[in-house]
Protein backbone atom coordinates (compact mmCIF):
# COMPACT_ATOMS: atom_id res chain seq x y z
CA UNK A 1 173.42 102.18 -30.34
CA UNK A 2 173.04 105.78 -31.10
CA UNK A 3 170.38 108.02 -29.09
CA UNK A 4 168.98 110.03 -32.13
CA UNK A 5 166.43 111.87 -29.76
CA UNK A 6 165.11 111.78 -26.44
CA UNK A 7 161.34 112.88 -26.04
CA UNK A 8 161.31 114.26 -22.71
CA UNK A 9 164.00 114.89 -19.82
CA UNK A 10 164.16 111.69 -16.87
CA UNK A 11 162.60 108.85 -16.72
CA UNK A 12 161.39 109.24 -12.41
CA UNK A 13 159.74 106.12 -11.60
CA UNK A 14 155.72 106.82 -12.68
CA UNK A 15 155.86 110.07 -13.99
CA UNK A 16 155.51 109.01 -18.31
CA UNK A 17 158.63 109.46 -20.27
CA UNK A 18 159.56 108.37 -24.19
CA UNK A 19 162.94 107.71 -25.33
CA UNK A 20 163.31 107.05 -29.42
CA UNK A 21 166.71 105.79 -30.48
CA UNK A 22 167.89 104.34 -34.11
CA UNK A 23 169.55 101.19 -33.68
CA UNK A 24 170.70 99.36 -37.08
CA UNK A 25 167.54 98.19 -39.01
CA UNK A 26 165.21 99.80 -36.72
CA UNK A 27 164.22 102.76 -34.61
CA UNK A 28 163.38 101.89 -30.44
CA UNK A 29 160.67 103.72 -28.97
CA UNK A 30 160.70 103.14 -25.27
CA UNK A 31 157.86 104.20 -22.78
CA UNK A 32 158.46 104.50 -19.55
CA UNK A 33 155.81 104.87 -16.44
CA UNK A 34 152.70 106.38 -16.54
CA UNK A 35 151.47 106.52 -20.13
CA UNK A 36 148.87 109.67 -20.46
CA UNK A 37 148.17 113.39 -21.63
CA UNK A 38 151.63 114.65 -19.82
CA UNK A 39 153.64 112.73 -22.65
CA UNK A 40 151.06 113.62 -25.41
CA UNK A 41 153.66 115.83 -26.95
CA UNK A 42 156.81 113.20 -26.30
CA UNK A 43 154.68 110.47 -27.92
CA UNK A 44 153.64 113.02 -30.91
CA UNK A 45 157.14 113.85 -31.45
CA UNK A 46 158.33 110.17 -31.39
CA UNK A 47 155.79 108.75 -33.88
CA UNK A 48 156.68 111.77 -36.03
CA UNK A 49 160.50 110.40 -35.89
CA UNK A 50 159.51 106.41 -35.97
CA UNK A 51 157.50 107.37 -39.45
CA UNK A 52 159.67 109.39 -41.27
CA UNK A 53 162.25 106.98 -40.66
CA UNK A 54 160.03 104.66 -42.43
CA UNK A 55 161.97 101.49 -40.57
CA UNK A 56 160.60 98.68 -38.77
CA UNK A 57 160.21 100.04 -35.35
CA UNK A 58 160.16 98.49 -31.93
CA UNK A 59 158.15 99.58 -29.14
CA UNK A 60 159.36 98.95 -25.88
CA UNK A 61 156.24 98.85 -23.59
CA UNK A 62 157.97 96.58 -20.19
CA UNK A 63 158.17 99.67 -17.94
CA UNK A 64 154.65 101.32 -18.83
CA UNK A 65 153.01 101.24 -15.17
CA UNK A 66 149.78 102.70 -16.94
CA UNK A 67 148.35 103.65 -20.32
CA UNK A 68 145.27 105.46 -20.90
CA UNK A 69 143.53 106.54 -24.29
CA UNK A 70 146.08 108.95 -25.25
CA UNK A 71 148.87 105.78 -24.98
CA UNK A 72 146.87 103.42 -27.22
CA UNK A 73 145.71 105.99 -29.35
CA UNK A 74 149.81 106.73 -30.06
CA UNK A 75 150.00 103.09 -30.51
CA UNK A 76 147.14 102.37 -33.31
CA UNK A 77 148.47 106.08 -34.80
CA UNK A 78 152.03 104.65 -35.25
CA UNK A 79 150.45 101.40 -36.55
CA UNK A 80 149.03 102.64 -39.01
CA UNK A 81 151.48 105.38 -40.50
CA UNK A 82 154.25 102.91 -40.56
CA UNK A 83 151.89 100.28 -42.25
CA UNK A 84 151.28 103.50 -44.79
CA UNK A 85 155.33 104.14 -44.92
CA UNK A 86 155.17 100.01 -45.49
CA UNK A 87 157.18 99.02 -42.52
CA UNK A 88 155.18 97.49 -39.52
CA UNK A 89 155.28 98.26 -35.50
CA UNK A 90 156.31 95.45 -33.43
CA UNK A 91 155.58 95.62 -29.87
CA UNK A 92 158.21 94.43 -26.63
CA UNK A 93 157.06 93.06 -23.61
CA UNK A 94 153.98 94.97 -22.29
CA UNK A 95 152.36 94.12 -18.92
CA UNK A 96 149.42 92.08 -18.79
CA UNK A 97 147.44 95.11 -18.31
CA UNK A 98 149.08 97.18 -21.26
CA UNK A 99 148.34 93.74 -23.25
CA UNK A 100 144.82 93.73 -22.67
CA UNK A 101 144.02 97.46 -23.31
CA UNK A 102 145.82 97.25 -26.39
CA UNK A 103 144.00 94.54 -27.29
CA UNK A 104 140.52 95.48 -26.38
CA UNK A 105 140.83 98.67 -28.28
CA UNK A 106 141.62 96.25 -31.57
CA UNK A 107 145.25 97.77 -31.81
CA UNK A 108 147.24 94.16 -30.87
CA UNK A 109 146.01 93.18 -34.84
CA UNK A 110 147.77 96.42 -35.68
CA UNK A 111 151.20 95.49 -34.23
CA UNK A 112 153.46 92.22 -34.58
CA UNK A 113 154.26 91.04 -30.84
CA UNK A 114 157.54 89.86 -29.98
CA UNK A 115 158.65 87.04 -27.39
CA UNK A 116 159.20 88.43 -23.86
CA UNK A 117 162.74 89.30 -23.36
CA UNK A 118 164.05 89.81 -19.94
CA UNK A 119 164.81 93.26 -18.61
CA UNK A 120 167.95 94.37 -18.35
CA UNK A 121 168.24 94.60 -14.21
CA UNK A 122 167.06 91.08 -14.87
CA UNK A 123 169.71 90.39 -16.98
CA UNK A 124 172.23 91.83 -15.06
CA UNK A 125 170.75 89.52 -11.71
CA UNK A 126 171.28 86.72 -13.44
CA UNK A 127 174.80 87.14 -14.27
CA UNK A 128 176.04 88.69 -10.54
């Protein structure tokens, strides 16, 4: 796995962060924490990389502790511009609440969801 940019500086706990790394066939976007205006530019910058790529890419939505209309909006942009570069957004994991405000807004018909994986601390629990 190669990290071809990082969006922002730490990931803190709630404060929002976006990480964007190419792996093989596809590029990982991964949201961390709070989801909102503060990452505006991270998320701008990391649907700017995800489309250009024009790759299937994954979003990684298991540590997003909140997402407001600047989140979802990022999702249905990405949607659509990789539909447009004719590749398709497949979302990981997202909380039940992520889930439903993703879905009320129409954008889960926008994205391909993918089976829950376990995290990796959860990983790493079960093998200690």
């Amino acid at each position: 796995m190669s990290r071809d940019h990082q969006a922002s500086s730490q990931h803190d706990g709630t404060a929002g962060d976006v990480v964007v790394l190419s792996q093989g066939d596809h590029t990982l976007v991964i949201l961390y924490g709070d989801v909102d205006v503060r990452v505006s530019e991270e998320l701008e910058h990391a649907g700017r990389f995800s489309i250009d790529a024009a790759r299937r890419t994954v979003m990684d939505v298991r540590h997003v502790t909140m997402m407001d209309s600047v989140g979802v909006s990022f999702v249905v942009r990405l949607a659509a511009g990789l539909r447009s570069a004719g590749t398709e957004l497949e979302l990981q994991g997202p909380s039940r609440r992520v889930a439903e405000l993703i879905t009320l807004v129409g954008a889960g018909e926008l994205a391909r969801w993918l089976p829950e994986l376990p995290l990796e601390a959860d990983v790493s629990a079960e093998q200690a």
